[in-house]
Each structure stands twice: as structure tokens, then as C-alpha cells.
PDB file of N, CA and C in Angstrom:
ATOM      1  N   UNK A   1      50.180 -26.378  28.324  1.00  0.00           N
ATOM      2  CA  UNK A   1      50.613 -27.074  29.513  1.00  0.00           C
ATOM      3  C   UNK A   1      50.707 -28.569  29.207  1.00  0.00           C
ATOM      4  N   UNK A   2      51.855 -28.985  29.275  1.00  0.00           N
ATOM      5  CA  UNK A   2      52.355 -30.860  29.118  1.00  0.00           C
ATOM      6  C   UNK A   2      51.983 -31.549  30.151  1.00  0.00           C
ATOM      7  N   UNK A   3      51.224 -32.323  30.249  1.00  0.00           N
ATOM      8  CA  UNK A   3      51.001 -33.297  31.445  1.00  0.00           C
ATOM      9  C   UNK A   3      51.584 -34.343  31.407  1.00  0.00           C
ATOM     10  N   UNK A   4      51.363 -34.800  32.676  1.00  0.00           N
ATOM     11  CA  UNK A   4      52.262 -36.150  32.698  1.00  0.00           C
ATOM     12  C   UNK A   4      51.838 -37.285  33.656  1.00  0.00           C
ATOM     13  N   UNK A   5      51.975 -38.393  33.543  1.00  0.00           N
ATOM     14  CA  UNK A   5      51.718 -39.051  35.116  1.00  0.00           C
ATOM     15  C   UNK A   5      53.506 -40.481  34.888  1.00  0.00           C
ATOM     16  N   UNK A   6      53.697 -40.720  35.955  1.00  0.00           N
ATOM     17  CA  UNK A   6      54.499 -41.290  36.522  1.00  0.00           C
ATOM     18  C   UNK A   6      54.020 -41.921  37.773  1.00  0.00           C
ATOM     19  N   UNK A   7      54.513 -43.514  37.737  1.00  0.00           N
ATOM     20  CA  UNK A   7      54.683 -44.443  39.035  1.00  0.00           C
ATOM     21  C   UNK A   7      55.830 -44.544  39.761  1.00  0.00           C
ATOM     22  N   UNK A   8      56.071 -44.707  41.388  1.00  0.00           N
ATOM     23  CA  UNK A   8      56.899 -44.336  42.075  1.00  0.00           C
ATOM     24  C   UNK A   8      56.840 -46.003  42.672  1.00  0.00           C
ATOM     25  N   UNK A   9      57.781 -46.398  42.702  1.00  0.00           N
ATOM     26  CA  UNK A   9      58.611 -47.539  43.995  1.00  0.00           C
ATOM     27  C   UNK A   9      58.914 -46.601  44.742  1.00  0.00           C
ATOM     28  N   UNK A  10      58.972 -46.065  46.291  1.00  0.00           N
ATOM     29  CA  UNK A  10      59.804 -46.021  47.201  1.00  0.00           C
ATOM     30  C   UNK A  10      60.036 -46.551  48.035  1.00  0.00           C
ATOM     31  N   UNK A  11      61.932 -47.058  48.142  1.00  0.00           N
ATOM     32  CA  UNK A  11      62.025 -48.111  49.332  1.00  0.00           C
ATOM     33  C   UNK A  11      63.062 -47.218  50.285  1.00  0.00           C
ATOM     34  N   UNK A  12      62.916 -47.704  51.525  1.00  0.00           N
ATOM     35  CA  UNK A  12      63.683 -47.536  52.592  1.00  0.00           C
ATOM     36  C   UNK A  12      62.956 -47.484  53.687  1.00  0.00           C
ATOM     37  N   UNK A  13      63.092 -46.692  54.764  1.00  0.00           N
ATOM     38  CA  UNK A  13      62.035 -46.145  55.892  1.00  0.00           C
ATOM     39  C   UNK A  13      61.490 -45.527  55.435  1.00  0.00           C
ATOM     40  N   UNK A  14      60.066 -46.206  55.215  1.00  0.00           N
ATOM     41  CA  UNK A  14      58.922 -45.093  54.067  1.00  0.00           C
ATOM     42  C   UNK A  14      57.587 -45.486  54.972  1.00  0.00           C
ATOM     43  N   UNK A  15      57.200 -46.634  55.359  1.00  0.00           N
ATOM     44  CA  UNK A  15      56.337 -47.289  56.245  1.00  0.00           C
ATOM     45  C   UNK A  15      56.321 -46.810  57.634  1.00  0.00           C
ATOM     46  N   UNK A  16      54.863 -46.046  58.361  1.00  0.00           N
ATOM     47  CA  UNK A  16      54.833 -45.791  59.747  1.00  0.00           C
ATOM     48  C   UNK A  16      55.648 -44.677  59.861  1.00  0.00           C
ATOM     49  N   UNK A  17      55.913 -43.847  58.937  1.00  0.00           N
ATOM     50  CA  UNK A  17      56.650 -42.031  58.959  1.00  0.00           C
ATOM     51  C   UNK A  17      55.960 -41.443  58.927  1.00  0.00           C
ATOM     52  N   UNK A  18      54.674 -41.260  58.421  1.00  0.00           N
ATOM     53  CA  UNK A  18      53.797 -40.503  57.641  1.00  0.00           C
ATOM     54  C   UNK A  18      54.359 -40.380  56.140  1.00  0.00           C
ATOM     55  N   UNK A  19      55.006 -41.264  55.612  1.00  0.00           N
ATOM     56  CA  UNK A  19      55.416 -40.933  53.829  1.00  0.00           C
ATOM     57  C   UNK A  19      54.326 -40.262  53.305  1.00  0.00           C
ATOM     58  N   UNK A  20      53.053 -41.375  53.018  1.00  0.00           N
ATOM     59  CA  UNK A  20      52.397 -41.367  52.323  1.00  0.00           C
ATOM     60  C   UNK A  20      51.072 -40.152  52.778  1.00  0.00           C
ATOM     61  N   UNK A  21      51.295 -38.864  53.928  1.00  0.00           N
ATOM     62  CA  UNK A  21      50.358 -38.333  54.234  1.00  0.00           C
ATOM     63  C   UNK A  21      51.330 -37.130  53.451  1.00  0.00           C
ATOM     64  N   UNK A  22      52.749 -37.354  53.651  1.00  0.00           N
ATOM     65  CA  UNK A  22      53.989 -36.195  53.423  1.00  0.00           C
ATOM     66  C   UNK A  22      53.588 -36.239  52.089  1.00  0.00           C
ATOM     67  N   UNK A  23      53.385 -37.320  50.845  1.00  0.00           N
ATOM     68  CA  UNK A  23      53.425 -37.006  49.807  1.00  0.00           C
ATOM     69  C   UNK A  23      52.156 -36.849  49.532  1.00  0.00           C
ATOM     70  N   UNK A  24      50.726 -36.813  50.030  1.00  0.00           N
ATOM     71  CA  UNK A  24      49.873 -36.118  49.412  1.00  0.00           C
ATOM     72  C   UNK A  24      50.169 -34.845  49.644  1.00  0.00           C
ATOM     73  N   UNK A  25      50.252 -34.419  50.955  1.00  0.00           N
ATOM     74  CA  UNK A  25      50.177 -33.110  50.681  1.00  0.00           C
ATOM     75  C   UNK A  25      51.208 -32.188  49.900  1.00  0.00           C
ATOM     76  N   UNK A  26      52.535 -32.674  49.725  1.00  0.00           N
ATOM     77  CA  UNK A  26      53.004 -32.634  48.730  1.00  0.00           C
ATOM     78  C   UNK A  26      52.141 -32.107  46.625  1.00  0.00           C
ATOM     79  N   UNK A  27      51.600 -33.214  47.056  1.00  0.00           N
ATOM     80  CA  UNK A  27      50.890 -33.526  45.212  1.00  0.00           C
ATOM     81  C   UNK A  27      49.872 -32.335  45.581  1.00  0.00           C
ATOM     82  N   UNK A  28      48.952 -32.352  46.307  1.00  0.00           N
ATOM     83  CA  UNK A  28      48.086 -31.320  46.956  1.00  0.00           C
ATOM     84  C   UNK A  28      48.232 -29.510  46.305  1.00  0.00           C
ATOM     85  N   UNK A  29      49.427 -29.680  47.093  1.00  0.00           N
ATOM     86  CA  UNK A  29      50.204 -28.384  46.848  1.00  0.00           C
ATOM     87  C   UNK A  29      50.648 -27.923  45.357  1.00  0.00           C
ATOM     88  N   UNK A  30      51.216 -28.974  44.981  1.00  0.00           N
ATOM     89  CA  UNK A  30      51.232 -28.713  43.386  1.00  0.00           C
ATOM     90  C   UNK A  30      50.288 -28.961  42.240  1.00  0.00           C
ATOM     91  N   UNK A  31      49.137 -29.284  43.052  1.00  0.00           N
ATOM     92  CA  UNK A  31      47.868 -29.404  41.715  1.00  0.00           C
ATOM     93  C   UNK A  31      48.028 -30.795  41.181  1.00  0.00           C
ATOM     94  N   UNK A  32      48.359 -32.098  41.992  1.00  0.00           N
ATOM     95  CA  UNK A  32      48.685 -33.156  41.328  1.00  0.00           C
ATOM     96  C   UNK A  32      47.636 -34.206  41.819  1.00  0.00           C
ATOM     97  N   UNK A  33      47.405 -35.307  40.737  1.00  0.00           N
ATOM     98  CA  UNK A  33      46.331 -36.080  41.420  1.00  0.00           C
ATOM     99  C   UNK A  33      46.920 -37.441  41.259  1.00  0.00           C
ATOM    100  N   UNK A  34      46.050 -38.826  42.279  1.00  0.00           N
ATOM    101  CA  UNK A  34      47.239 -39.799  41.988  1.00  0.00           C
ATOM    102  C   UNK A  34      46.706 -40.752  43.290  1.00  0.00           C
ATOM    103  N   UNK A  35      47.802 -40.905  44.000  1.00  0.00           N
ATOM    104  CA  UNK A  35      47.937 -42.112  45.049  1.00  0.00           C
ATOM    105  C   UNK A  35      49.098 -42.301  45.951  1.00  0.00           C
ATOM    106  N   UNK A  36      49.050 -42.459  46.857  1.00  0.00           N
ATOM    107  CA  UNK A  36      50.011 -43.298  47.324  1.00  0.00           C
ATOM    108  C   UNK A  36      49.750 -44.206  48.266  1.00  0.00           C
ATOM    109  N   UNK A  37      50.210 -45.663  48.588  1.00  0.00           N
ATOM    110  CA  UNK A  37      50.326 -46.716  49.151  1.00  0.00           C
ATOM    111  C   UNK A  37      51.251 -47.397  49.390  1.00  0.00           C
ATOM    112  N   UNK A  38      50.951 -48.426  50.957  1.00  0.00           N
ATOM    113  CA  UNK A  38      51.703 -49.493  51.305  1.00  0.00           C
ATOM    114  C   UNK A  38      51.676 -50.439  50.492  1.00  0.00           C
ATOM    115  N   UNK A  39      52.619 -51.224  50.145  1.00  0.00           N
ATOM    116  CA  UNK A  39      52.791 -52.057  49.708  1.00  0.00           C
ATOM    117  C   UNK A  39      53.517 -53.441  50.579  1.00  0.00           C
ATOM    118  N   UNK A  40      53.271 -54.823  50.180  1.00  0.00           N
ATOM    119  CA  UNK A  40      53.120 -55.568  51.008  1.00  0.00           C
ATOM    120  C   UNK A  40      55.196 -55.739  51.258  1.00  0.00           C
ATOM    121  N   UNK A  41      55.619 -55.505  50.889  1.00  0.00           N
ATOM    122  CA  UNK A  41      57.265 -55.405  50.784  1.00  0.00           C
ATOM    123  C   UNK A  41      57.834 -54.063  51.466  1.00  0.00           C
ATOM    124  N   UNK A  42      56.943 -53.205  51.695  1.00  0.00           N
ATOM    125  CA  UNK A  42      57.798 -52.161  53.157  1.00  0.00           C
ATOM    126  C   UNK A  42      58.013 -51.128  51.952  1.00  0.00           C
ATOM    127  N   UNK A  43      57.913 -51.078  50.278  1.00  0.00           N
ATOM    128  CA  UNK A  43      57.661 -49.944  49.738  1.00  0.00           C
ATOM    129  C   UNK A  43      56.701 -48.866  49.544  1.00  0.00           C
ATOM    130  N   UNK A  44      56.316 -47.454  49.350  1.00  0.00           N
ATOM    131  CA  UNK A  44      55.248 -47.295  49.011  1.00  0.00           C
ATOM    132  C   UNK A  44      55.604 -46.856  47.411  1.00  0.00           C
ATOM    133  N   UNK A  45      53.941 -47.523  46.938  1.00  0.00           N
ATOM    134  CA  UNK A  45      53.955 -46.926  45.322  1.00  0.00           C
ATOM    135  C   UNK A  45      53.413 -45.874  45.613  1.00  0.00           C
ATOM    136  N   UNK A  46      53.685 -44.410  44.467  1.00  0.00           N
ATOM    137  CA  UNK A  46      52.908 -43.437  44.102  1.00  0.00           C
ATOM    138  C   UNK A  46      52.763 -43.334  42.752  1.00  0.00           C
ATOM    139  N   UNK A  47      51.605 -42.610  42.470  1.00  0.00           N
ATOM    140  CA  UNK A  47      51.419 -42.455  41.579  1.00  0.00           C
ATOM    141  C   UNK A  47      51.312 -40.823  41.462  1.00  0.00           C
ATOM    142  N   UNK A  48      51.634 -40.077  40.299  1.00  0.00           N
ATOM    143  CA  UNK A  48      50.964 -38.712  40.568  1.00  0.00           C
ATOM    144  C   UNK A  48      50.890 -38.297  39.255  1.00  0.00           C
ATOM    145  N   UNK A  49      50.168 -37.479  38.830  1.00  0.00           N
ATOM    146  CA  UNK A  49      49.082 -37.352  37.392  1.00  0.00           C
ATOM    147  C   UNK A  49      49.337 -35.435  37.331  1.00  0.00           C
ATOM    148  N   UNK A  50      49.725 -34.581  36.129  1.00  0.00           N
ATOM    149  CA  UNK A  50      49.069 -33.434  36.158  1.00  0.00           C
ATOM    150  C   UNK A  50      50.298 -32.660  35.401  1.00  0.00           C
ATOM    151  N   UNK A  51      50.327 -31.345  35.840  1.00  0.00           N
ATOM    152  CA  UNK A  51      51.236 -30.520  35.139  1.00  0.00           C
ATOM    153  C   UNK A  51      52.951 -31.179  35.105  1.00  0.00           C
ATOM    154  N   UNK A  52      53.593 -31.354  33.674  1.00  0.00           N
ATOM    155  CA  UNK A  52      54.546 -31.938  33.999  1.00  0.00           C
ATOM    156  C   UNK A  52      55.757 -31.498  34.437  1.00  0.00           C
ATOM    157  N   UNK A  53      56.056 -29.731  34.748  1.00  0.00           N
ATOM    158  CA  UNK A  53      56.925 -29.582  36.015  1.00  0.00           C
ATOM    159  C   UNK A  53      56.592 -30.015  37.210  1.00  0.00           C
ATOM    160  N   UNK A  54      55.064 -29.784  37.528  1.00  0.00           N
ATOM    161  CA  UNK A  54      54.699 -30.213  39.032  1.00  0.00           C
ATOM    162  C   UNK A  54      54.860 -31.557  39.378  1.00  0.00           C
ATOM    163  N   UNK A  55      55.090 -32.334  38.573  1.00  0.00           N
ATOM    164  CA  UNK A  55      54.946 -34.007  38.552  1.00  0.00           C
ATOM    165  C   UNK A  55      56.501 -34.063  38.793  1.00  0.00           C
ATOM    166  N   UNK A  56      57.332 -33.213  38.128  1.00  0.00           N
ATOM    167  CA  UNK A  56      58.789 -33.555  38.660  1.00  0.00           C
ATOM    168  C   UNK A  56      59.236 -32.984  39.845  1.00  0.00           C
ATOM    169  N   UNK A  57      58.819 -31.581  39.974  1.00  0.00           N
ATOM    170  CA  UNK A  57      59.222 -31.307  41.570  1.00  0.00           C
ATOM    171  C   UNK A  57      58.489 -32.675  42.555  1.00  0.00           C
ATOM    172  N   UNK A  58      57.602 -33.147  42.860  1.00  0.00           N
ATOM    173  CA  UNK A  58      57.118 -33.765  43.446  1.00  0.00           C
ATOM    174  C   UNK A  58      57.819 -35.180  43.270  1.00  0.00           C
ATOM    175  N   UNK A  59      58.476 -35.413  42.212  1.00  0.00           N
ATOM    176  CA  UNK A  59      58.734 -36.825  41.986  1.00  0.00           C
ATOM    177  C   UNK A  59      60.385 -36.880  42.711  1.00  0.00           C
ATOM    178  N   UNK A  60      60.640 -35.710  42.526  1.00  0.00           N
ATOM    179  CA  UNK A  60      62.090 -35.246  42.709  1.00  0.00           C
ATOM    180  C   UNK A  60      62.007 -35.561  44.108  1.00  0.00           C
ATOM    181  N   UNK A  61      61.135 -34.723  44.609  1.00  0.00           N
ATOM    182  CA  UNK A  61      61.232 -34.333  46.919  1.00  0.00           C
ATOM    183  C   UNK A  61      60.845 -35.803  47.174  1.00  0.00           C
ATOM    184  N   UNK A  62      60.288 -37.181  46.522  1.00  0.00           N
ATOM    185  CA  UNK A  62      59.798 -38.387  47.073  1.00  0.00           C
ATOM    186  C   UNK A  62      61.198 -39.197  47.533  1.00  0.00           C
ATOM    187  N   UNK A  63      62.606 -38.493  47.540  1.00  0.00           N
ATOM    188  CA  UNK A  63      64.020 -38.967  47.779  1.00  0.00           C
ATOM    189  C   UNK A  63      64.041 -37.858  49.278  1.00  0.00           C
ATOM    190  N   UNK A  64      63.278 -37.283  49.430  1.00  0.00           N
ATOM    191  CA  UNK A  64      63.054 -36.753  50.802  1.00  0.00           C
ATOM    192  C   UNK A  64      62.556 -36.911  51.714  1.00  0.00           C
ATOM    193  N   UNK A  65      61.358 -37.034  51.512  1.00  0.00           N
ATOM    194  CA  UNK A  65      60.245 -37.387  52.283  1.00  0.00           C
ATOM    195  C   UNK A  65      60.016 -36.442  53.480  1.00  0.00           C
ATOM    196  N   UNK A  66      59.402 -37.068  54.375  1.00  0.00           N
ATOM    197  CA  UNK A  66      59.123 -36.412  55.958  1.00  0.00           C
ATOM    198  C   UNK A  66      60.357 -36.424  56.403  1.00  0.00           C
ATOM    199  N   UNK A  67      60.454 -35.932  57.530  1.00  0.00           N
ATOM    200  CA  UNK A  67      61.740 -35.656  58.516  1.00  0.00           C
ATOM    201  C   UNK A  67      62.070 -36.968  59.114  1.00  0.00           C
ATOM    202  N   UNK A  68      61.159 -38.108  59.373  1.00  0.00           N
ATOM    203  CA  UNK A  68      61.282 -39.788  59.734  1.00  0.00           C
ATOM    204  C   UNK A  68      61.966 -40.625  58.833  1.00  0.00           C
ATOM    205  N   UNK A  69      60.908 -40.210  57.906  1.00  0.00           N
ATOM    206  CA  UNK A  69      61.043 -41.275  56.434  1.00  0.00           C
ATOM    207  C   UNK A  69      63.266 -41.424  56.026  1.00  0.00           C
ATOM    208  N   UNK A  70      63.527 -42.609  55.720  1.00  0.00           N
ATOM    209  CA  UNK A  70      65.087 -42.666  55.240  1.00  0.00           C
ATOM    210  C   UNK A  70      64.868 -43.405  54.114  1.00  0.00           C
ATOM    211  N   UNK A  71      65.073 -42.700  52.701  1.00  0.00           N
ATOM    212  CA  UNK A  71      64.745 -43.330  51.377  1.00  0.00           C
ATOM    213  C   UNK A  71      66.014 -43.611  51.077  1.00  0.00           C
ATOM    214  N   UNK A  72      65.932 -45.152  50.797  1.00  0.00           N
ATOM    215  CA  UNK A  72      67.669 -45.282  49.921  1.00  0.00           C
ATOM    216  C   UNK A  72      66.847 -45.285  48.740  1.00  0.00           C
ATOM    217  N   UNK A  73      65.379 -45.576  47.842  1.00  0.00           N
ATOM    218  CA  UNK A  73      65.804 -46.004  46.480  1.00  0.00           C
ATOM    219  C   UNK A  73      64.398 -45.353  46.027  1.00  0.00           C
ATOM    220  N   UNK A  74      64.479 -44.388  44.790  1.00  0.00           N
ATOM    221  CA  UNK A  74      62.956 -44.252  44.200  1.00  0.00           C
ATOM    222  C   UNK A  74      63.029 -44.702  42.391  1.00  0.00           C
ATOM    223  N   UNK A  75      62.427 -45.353  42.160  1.00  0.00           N
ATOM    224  CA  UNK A  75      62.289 -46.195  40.876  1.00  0.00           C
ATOM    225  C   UNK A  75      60.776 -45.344  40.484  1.00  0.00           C
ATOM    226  N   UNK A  76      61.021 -44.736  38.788  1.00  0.00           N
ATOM    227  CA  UNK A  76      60.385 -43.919  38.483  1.00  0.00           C
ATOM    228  C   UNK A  76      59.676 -44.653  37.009  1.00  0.00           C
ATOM    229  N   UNK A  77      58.703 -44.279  36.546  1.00  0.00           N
ATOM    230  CA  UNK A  77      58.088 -45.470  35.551  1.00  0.00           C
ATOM    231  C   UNK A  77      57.284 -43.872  34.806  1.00  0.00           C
ATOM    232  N   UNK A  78      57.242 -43.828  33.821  1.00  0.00           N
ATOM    233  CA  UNK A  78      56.099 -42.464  32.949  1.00  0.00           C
ATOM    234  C   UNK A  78      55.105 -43.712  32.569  1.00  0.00           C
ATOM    235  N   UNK A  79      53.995 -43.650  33.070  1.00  0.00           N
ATOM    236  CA  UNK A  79      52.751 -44.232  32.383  1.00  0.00           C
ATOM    237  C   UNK A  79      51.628 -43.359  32.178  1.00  0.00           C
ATOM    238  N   UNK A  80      51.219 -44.285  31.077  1.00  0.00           N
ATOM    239  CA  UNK A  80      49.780 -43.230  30.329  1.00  0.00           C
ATOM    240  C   UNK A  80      49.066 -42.312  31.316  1.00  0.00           C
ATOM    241  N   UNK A  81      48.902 -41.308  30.211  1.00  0.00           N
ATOM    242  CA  UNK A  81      48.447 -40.003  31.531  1.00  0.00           C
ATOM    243  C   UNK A  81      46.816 -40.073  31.765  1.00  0.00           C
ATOM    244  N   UNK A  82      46.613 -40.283  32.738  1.00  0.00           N
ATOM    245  CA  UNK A  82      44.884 -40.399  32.947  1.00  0.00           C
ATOM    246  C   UNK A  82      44.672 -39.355  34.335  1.00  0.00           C
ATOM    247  N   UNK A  83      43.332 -38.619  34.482  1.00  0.00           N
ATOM    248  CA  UNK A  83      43.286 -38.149  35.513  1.00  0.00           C
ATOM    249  C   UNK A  83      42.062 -38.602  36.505  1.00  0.00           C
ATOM    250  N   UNK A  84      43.018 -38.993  37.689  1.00  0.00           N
ATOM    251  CA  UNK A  84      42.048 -39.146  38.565  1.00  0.00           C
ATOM    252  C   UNK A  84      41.324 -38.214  39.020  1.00  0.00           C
ATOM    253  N   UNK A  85      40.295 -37.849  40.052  1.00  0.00           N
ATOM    254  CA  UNK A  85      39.713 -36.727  40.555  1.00  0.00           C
ATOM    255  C   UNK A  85      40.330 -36.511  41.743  1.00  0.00           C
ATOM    256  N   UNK A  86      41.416 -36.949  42.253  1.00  0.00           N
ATOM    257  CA  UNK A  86      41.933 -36.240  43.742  1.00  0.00           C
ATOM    258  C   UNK A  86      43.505 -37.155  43.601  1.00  0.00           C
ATOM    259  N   UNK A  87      43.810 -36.852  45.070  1.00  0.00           N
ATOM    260  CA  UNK A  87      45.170 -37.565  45.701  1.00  0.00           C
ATOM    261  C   UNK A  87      44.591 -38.509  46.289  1.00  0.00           C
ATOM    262  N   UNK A  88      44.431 -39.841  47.420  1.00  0.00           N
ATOM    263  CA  UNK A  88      44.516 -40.511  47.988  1.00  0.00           C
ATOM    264  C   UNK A  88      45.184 -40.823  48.466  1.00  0.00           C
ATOM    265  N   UNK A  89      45.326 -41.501  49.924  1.00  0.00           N
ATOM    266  CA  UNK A  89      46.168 -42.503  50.626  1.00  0.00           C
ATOM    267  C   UNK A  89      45.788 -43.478  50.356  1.00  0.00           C
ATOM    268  N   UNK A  90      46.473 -44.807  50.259  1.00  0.00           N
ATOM    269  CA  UNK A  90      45.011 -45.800  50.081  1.00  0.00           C
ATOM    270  C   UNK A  90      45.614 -47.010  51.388  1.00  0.00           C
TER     271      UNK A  90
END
């Protein structure tokens, strides 16, 4: 099994949707561990850590989001793979 972790920019209507509750449970679901947060610019970063199909379905649906959320842009980064012990909101 290949692991992987990747950082997420997402911009658009991502703030006050529930994004960041949509994409834990998201990561949740696929066995992924990580983060996601507001950021002071109306993006949220994620982060998500673990199996590296599950890291792409998940990285893939963050151009989806909740049924609120309107993403024009997700900027994707592969950084060193470390594992956290859970998901977070932060």
C-alpha cells in the first residue's frame, strides 16, 4: 500500500458552508488523516495523509464540496508523508 499526503488551497465559497466539516468526514470515510482550516483570505487549507488512492478520491471531491460550498480553484502540493493520529477541523 503507497501512501501519500498532499496540501490543499481551496478557494471560492468554502467559508460558513460547512467545507471543512464536508471534508472531514469525507477523509473519515476513506481512512485519511490530516486537517482542514480557515484561512485568513476566505481559503481553506487541507491537508490529508494515508492510502494513496484514498488521498486522491478525496483530493479529487474537494472541487465539490457540500451542496453550499462554490469552489472555483483547488491548488494541490504532495508533501512529505507523515501521519497524524486523526482528521481535525482546526
Amino acid at each position: 500500500m503507497t501512501k501519500r499526503c498532499v496540501k490543499a488551497k481551496v478557494a471560492g465559497k468554502v467559508q460558513g458552508v460547512w467545507y471543512r466539516r464536508a471534508v472531514q468526514e469525507q477523509a473519515l470515510q476513506h481512512g485519511l488523516t490530516g486537517y482542514a482550516k480557515n484561512l485568513p483570505d476566505g481559503q481553506v487549507e487541507v491537508m490529508l495523509c494515508g492510502e494513496a488512492e484514498a488521498v486522491n478520491q478525496v483530493a479529487s471531491w474537494l472541487w465539490q464540496g457540500p451542496p453550499n460550498a462554490r469552489v472555483t480553484h483547488v491548488e494541490l502540493e504532495a508533501i512529505e508523508h507523515h501521519d497524524p493520529d486523526n482528521f481535525v477541523c482546526l
